[in-house]
Protein backbone atom coordinates (compact mmCIF):
# COMPACT_ATOMS: atom_id res chain seq x y z
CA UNK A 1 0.00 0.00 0.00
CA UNK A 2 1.49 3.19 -1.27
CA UNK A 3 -0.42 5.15 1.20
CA UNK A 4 0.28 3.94 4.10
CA UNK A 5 3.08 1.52 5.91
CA UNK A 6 3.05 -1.78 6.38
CA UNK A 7 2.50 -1.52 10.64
CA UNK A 8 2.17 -5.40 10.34
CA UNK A 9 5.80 -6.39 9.82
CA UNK A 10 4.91 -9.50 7.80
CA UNK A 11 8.64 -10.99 7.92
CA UNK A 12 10.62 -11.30 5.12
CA UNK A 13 9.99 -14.22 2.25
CA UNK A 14 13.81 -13.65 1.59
CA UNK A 15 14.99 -15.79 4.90
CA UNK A 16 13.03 -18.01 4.42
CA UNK A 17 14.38 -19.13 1.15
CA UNK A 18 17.59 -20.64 -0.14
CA UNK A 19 20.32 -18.20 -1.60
CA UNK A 20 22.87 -18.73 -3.45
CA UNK A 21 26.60 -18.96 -1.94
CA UNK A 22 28.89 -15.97 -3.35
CA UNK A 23 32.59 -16.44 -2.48
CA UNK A 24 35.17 -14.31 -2.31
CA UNK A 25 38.44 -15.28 -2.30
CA UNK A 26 41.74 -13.18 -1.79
CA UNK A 27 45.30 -15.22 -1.39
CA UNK A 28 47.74 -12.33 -0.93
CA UNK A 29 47.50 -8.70 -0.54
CA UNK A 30 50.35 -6.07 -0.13
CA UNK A 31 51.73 -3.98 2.22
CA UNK A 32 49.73 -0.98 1.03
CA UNK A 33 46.56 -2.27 1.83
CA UNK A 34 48.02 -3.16 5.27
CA UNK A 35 48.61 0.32 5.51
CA UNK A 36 44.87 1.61 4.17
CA UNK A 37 42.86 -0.42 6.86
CA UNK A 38 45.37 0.51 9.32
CA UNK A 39 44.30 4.68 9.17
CA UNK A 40 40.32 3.82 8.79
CA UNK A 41 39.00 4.59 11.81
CA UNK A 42 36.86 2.34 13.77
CA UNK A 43 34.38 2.99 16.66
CA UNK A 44 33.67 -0.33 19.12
CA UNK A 45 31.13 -0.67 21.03
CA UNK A 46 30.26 -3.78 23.58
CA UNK A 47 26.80 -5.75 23.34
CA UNK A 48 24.49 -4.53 25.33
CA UNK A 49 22.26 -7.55 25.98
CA UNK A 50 23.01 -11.76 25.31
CA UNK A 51 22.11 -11.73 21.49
CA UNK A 52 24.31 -9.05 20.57
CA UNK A 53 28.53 -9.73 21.16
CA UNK A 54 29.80 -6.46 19.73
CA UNK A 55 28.90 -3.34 17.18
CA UNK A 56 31.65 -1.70 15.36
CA UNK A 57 31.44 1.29 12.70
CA UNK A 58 33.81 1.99 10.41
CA UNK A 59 33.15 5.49 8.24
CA UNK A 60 35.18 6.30 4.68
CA UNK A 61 34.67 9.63 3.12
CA UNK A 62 36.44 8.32 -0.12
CA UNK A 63 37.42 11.79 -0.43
CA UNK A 64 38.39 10.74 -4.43
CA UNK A 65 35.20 11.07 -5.19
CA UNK A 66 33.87 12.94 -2.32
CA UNK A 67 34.69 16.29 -0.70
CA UNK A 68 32.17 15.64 2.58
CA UNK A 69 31.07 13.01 4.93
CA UNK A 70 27.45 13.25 4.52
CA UNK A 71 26.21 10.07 5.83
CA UNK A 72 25.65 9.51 9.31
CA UNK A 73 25.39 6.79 11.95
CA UNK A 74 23.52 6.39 15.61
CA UNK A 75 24.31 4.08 17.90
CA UNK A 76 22.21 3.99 21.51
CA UNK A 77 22.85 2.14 24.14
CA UNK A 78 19.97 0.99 26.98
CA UNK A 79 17.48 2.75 24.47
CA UNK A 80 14.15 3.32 26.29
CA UNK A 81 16.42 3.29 29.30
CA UNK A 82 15.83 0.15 29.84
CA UNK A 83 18.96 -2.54 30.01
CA UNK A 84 19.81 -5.07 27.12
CA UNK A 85 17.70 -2.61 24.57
CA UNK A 86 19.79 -1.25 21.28
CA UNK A 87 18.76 1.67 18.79
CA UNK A 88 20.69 1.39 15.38
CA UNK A 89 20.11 4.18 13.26
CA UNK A 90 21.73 4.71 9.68
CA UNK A 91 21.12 8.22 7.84
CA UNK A 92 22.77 8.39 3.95
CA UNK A 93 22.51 12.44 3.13
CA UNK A 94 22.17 13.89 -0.35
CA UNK A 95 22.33 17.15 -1.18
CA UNK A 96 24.19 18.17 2.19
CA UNK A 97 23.96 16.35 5.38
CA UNK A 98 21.96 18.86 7.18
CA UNK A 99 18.66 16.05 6.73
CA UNK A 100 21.47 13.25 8.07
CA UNK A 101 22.40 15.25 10.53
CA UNK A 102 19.28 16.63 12.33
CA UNK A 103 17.70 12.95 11.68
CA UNK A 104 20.15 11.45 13.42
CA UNK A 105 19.84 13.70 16.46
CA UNK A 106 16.10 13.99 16.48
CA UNK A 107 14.84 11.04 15.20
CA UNK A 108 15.70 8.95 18.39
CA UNK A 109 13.82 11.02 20.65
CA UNK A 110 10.83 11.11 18.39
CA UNK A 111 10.39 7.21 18.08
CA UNK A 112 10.78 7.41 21.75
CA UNK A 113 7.61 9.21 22.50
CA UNK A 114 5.30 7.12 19.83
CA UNK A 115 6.76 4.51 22.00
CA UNK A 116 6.29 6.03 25.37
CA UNK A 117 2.42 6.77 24.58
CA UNK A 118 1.90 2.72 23.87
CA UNK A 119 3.87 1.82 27.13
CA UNK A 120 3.27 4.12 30.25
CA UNK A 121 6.62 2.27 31.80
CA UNK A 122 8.72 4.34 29.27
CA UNK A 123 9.59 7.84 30.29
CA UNK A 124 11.31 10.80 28.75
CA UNK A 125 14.41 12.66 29.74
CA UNK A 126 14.12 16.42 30.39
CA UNK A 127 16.09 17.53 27.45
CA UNK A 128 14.40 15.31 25.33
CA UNK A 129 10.88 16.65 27.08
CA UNK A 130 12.51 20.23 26.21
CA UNK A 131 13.18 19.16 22.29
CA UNK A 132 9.96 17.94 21.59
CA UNK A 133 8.04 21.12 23.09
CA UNK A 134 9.68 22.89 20.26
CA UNK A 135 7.54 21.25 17.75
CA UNK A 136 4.26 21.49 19.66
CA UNK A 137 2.82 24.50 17.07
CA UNK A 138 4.40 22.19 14.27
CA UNK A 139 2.38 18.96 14.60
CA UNK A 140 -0.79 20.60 16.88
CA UNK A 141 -2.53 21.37 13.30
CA UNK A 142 -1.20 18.90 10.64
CA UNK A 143 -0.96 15.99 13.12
CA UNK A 144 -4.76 15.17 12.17
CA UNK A 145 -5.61 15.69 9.20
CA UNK A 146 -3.69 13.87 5.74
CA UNK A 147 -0.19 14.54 4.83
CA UNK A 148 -0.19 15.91 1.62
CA UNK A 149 0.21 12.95 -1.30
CA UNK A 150 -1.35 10.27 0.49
CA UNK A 151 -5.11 9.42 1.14
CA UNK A 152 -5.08 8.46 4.34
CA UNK A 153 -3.82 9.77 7.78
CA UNK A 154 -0.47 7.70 8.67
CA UNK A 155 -1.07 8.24 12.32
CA UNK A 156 -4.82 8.10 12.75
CA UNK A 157 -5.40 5.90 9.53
CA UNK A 158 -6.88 3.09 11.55
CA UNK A 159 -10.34 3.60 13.02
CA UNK A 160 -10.27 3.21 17.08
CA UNK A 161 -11.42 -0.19 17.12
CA UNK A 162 -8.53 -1.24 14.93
CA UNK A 163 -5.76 1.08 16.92
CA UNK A 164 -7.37 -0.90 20.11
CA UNK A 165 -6.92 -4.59 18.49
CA UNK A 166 -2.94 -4.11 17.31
CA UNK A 167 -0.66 -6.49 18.78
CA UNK A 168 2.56 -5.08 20.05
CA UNK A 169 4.40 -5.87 16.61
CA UNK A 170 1.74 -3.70 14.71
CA UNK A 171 1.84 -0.76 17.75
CA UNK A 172 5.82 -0.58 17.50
CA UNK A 173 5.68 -0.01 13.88
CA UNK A 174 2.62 2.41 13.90
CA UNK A 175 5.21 4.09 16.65
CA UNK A 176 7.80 4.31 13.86
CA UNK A 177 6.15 5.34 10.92
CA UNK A 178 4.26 8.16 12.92
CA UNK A 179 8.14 9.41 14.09
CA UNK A 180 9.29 9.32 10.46
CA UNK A 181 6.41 11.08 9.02
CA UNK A 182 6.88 13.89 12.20
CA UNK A 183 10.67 13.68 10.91
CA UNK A 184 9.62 14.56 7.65
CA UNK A 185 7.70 17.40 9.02
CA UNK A 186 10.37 18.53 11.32
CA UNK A 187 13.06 19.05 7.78
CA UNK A 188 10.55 20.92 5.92
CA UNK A 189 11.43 23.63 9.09
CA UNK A 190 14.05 23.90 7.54
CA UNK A 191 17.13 24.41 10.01
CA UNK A 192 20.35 25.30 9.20
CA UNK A 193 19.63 24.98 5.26
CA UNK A 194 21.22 27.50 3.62
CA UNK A 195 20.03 27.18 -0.11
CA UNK A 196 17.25 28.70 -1.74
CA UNK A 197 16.87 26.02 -4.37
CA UNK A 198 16.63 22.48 -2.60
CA UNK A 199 17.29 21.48 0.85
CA UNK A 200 19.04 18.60 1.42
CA UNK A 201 17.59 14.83 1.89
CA UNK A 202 18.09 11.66 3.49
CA UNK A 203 17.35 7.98 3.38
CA UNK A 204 17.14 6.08 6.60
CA UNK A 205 16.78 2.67 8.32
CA UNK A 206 16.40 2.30 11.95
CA UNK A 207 17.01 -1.07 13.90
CA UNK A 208 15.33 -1.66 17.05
CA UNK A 209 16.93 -4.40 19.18
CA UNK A 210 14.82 -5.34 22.23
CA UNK A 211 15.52 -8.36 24.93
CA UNK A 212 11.41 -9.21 26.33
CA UNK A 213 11.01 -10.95 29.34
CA UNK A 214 8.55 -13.59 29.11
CA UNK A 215 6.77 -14.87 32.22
CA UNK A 216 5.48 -18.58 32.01
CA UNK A 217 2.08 -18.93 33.17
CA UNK A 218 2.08 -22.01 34.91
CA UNK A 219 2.26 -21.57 38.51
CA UNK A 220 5.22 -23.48 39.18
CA UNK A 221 6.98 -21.34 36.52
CA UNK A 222 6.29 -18.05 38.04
CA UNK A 223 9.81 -17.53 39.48
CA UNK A 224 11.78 -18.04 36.02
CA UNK A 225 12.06 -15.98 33.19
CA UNK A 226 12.89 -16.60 29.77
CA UNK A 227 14.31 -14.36 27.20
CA UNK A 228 13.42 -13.67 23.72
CA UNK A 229 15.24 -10.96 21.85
CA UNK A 230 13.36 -9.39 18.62
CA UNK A 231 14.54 -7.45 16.22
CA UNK A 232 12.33 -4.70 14.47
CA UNK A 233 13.64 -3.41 11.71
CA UNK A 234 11.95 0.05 10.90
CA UNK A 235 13.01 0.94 7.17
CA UNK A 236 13.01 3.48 4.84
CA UNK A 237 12.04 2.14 1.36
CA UNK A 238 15.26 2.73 -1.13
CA UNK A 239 17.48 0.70 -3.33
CA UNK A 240 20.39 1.00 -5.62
CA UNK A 241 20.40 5.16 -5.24
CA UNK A 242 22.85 6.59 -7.45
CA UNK A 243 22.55 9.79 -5.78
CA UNK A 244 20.46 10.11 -2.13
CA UNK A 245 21.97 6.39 -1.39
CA UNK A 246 20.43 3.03 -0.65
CA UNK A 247 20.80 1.88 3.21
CA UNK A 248 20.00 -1.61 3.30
CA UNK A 249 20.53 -4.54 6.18
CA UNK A 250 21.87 -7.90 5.35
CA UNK A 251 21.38 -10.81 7.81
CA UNK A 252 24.23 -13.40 8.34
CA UNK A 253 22.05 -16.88 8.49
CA UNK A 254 23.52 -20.27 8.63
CA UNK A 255 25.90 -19.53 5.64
CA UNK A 256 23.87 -17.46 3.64
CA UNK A 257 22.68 -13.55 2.99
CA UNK A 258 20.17 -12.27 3.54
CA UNK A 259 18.94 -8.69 2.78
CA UNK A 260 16.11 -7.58 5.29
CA UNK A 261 15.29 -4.26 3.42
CA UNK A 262 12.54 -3.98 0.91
CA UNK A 263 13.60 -2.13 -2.22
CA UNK A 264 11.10 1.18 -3.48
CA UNK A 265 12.83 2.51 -6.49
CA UNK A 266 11.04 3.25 -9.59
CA UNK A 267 12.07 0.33 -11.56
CA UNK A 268 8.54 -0.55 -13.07
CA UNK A 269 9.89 -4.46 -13.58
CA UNK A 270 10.67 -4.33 -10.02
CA UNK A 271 8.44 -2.79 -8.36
CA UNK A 272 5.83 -1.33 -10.56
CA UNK A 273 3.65 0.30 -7.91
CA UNK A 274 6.43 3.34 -6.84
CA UNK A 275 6.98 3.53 -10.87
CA UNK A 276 3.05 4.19 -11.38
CA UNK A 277 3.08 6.05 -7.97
CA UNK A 278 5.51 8.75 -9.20
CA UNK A 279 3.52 9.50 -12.63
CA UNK A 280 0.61 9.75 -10.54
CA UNK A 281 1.70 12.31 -8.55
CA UNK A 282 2.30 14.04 -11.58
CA UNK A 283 5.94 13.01 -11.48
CA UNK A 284 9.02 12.88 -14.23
CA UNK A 285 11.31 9.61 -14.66
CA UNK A 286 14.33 10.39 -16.82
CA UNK A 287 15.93 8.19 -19.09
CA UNK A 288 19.53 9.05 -18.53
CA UNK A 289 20.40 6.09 -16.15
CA UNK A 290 19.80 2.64 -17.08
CA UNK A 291 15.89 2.86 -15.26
CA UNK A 292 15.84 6.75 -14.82
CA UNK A 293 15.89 9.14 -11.95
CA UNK A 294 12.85 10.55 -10.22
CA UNK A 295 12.84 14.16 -11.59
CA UNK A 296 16.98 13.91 -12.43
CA UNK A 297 17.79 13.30 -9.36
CA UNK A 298 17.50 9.72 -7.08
CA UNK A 299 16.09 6.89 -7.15
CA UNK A 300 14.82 5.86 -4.27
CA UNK A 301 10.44 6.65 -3.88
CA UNK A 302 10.55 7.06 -0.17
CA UNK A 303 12.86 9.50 1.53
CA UNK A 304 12.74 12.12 4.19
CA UNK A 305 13.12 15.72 3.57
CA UNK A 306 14.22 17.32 0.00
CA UNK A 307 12.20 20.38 0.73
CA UNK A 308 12.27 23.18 -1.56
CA UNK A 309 11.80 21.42 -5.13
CA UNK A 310 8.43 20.93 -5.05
CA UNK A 311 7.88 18.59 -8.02
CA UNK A 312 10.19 15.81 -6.65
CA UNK A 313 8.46 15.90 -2.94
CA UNK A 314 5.44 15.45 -4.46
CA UNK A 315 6.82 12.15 -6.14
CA UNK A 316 8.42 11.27 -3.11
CA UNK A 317 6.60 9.83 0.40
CA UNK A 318 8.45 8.96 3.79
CA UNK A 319 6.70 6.64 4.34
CA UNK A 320 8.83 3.40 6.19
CA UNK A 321 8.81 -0.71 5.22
CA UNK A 322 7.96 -2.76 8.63
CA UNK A 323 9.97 -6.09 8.83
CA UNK A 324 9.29 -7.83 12.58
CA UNK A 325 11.09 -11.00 13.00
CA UNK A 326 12.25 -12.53 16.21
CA UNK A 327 16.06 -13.80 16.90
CA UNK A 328 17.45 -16.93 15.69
CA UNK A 329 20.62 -18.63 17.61
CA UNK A 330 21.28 -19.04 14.10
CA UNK A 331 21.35 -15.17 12.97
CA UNK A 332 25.58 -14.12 13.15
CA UNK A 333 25.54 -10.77 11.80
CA UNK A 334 23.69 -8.09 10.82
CA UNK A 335 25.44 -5.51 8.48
CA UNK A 336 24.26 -1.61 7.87
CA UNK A 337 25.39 -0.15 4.93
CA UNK A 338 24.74 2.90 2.52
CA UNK A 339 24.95 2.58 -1.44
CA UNK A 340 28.58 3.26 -1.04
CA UNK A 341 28.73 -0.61 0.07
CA UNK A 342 25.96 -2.08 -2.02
CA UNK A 343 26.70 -0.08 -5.40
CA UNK A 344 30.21 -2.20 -5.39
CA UNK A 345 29.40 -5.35 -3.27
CA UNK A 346 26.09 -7.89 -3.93
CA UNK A 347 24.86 -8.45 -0.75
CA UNK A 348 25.92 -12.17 -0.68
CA UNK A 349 28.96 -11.01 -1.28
CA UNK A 350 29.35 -8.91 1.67
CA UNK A 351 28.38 -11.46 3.88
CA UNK A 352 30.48 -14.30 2.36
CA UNK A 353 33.57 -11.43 2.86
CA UNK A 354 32.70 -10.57 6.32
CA UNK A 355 32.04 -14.15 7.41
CA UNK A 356 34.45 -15.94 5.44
CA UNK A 357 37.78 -14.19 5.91
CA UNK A 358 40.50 -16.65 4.02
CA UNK A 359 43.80 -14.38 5.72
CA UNK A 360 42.27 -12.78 8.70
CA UNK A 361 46.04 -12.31 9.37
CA UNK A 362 46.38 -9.56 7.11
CA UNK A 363 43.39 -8.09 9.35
CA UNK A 364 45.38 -8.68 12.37
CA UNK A 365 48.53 -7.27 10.87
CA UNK A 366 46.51 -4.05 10.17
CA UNK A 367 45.38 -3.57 13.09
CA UNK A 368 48.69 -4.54 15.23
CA UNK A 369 49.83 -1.28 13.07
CA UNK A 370 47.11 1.00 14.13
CA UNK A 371 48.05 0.26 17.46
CA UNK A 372 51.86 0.97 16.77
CA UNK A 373 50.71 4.11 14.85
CA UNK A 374 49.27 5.41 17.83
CA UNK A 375 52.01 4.68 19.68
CA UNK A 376 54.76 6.42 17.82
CA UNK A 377 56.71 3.48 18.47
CA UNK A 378 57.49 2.50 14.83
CA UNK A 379 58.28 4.55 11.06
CA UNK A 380 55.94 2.53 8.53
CA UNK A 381 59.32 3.41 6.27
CA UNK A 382 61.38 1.34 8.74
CA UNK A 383 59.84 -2.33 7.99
CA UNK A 384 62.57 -4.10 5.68
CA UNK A 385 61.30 -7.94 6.16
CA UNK A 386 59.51 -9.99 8.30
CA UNK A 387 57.86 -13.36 8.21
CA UNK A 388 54.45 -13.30 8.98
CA UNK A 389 53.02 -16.81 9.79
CA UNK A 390 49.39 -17.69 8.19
CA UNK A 391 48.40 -20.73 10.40
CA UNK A 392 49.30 -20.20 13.76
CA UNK A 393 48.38 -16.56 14.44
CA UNK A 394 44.76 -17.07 12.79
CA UNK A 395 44.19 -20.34 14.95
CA UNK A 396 45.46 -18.71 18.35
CA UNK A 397 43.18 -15.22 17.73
CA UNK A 398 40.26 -17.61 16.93
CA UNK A 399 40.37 -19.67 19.68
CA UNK A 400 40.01 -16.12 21.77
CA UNK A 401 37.57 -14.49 19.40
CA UNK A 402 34.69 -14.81 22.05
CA UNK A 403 36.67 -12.82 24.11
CA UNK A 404 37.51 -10.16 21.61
CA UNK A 405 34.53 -9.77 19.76
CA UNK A 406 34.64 -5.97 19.25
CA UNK A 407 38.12 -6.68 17.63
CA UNK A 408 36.67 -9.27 15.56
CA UNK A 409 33.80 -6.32 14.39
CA UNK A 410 36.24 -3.60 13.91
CA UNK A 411 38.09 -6.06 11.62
CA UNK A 412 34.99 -6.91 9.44
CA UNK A 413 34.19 -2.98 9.63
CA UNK A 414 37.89 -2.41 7.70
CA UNK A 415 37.63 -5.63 5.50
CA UNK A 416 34.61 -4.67 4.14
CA UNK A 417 35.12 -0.80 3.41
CA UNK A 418 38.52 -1.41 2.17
CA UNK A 419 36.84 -3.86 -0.15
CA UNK A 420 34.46 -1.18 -1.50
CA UNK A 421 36.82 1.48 -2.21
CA UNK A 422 39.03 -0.83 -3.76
CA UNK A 423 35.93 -2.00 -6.16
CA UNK A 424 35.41 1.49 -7.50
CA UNK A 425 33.05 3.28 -4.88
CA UNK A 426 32.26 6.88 -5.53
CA UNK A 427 30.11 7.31 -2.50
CA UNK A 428 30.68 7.74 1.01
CA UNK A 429 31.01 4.30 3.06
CA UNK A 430 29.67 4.04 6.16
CA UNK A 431 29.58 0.35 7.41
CA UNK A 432 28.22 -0.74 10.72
CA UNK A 433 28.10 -4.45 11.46
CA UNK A 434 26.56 -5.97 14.60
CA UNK A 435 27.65 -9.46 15.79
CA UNK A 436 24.96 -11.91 17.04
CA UNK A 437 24.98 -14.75 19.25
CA UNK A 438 25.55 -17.46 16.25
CA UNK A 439 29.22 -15.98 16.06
CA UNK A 440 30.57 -19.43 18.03
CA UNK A 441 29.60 -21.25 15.33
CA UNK A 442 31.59 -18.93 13.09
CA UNK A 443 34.34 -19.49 15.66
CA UNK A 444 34.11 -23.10 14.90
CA UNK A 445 33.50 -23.31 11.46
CA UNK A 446 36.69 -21.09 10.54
CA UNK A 447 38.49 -23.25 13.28
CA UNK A 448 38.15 -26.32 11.37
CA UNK A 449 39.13 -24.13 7.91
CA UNK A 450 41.87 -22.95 9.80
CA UNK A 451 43.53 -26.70 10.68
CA UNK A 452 44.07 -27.96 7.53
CA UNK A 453 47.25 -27.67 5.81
CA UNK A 454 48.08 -24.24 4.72
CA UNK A 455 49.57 -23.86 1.23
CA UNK A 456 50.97 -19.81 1.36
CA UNK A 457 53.72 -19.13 3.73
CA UNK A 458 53.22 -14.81 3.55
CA UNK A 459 56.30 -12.92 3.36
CA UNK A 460 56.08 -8.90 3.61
CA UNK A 461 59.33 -7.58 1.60
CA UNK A 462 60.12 -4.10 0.63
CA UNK A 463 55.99 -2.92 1.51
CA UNK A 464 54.54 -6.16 -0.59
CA UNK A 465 53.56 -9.63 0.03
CA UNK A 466 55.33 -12.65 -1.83
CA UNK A 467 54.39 -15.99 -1.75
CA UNK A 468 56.97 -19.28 -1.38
């Protein structure tokens, strides 16, 4: 439904169906790389709750292509303040990251009070109190009536009876797309914008990772708790944007990739809705990219902000994609990434990459020289030759990797945007990748990879690798 979201989270058909395996493989790389991943910086964070080991971000300007940083990241820890609860948030500007920015700051707090009004248990801090008041005049007139291009009212679509008979799924992603459409109406303020032709825009996905205590019951039960962690992924419908960027999410199951994000581009083989949706609305689709541009300009159907041209916010709608699905010991990892990652790297790919590391050494070895970097204890000019040993440094750092986990996700962070810029990217690449509980079985899987016999013996000489 183009005029409204999909508050029902039906799960994805995707993970529930076979995929095919996409390998790559890499047997040697040089000194220079070593020194690449080594300056990228990398921001760690711990898991907050059992199902989550560690979160690491890793953001590339690519300033060969790109003279700003316009996409943006949020990571919040004890979310709702409440322990063992996660907010992910990914923001890929266009135009300026003014939209990223202020999304990224306010968006939080707004999905916070949807959420507080559904749960009286959740309360709001004072300065988030004090931010909201500011937008009192803003939403005390538009909040009920339509937003303009769609037929229905996103908050109050739902007649009472209905908003009364939503199961907790359905009321957390009513809570969501209400805070993106009050995010949408929060940009068109315009703050901080500065031109007078088109403000900037951004594409978003926001990741919601709650642990529920479940009570049993049975009387004999009533002293024990169980866990159950679910994930609700609150999305932003984009794909493949050549110029606003496509944020997608890509599960790690049991081998296999799989991309949680629904795709809303105006592709009419693809999705022929949003294509008929656009010319609707009185929209233009050019013809100068291989399935055109709304007005000349992006892709994607659904976006927040992009105030000031008029013809492509009509075309446009921020309204979210709903996907609900509760946590597998299976799931491994979940990776974030803007179009700077998926414009380069198929999806499988990225997962096979992250997953599937055939010289985590070199990853090691990278970031052994951050740390000496840092340091000042070495000249990068100063290494002549040294043997570096494939087998027995991989095996000893994966028989600890349950203890380092935020190493392990700083490493995949690197490995994967060094791989993108590498592949020809031309956008900014922002990565964040979140570890899951199925990582032992990673653990164990690379173990057994790692003990057979090794045919490379990697020598660094003179800032490259040889092989004997």
């Amino acid at each position: 439904n183009l005029n409204g979201s999909n508050i029902h989270g039906i799960p994805s058909s995707n993970l529930e169906k076979g995929k095919r395996r996409f390998s790559v493989r890499v047997q040697c790389v040089d000194f220079v790389q070593l020194q690449r991943m080594a300056e990228y910086s990398v921001t760690k964070h711990k898991g907050s709750n059992p199902f989550i080991c560690a979160v690491a971000v890793c953001e590339e300007k690519n300033s060969t292509w790109k003279k700003n940083m316009e996409d943006v990241t949020v990571f919040h820890e004890g979310y709702e303040c409440k322990e063992g609860t996660s907010f992910f948030g990914f923001f890929d500007g266009f135009h300026g990251q003014i939209s990223a920015v202020t999304a990224a700051k306010e968006m939080p707090v707004l999905v916070l009070e949807q959420l507080s009004k559904q749960n009286p248990l959740l309360s709001l801090e004072k300065d988030q109190v004090k931010l909201l008041s500011r937008f009192e005049a803003l939403f005390q007139e538009d909040y009920n009536r339509p937003y303009p291009g769609q037929a229905q009212n996103i908050a109050l679509g739902l007649g009472p009876k209905q908003l009364e008979n939503l199961t907790k799924v359905e009321q957390v992603n009513l809570a969501f797309t209400t805070a993106f459409w009050m995010m949408d109406r929060v940009l068109g303020l315009g703050k901080d914008e500065t031109s007078k032709v088109r403000w900037s825009g951004c594409t978003a996905l926001l990741t919601l990772s709650t642990v529920v205590i479940y009570q049993p019951p049975h009387r004999s039960y009533r002293n024990r708790s169980y866990p159950l962690n679910t994930i609700n992924f609150q999305l932003t419908s984009h794909i493949d944007s050549h110029f606003t960027g496509n944020v997608h999410a890509v599960l790690y199951k049991q081998g296999s990739g799989f991309r949680l994000t629904k795709g809303f581009i105006n592709r009419f083989d693809l999705n022929p809705k949003e294509h008929k949706h656009i010319l609707r609305s009185g929209g233009a689709i050019s013809i100068n990219k291989q399935h055109g541009l709304v007005e000349v300009l992006t892709k994607p159907t659904r976006v927040l902000g992009h105030y000031g041209d008029r013809k492509l916010k009509k075309s446009v709608i921020p309204v979210p994609y709903s996907v609900s699905l509760p946590m597998d010991p299976s799931y491994q990892l979940l990776v974030l990434a803007s179009s700077g990652l998926w414009e380069v790297l198929d999806e499988h790919a990225v997962a096979e990459r992250a997953l599937t590391l055939d010289m985590p050494e070199t990853l090691g070895v990278a970031r052994d020289m951050q740390i000496q970097r840092k340091q000042k204890d070495i000249n990068p000019q100063s290494c002549s030759r040294s043997e570096v040993n494939v087998k027995e440094p991989m095996a000893d750092s994966l028989k600890n990797v349950t203890l380092d986990c935020e190493c392990l996700a700083a490493d995949i962070c690197r490995e994967l945007v060094d791989t993108a810029l590498v592949s020809g990217s031309r956008e900014n690449i922002p990565v964040m990748d979140i570890l899951l509980q199925g990582l032992d079985v990673l653990r164990k899987n690379t173990q057994r990879r790692v003990d057979k016999p090794n045919k490379y013996h990697v020598i660094i000489t003179s800032g490259q690798f040889s092989r004997e």
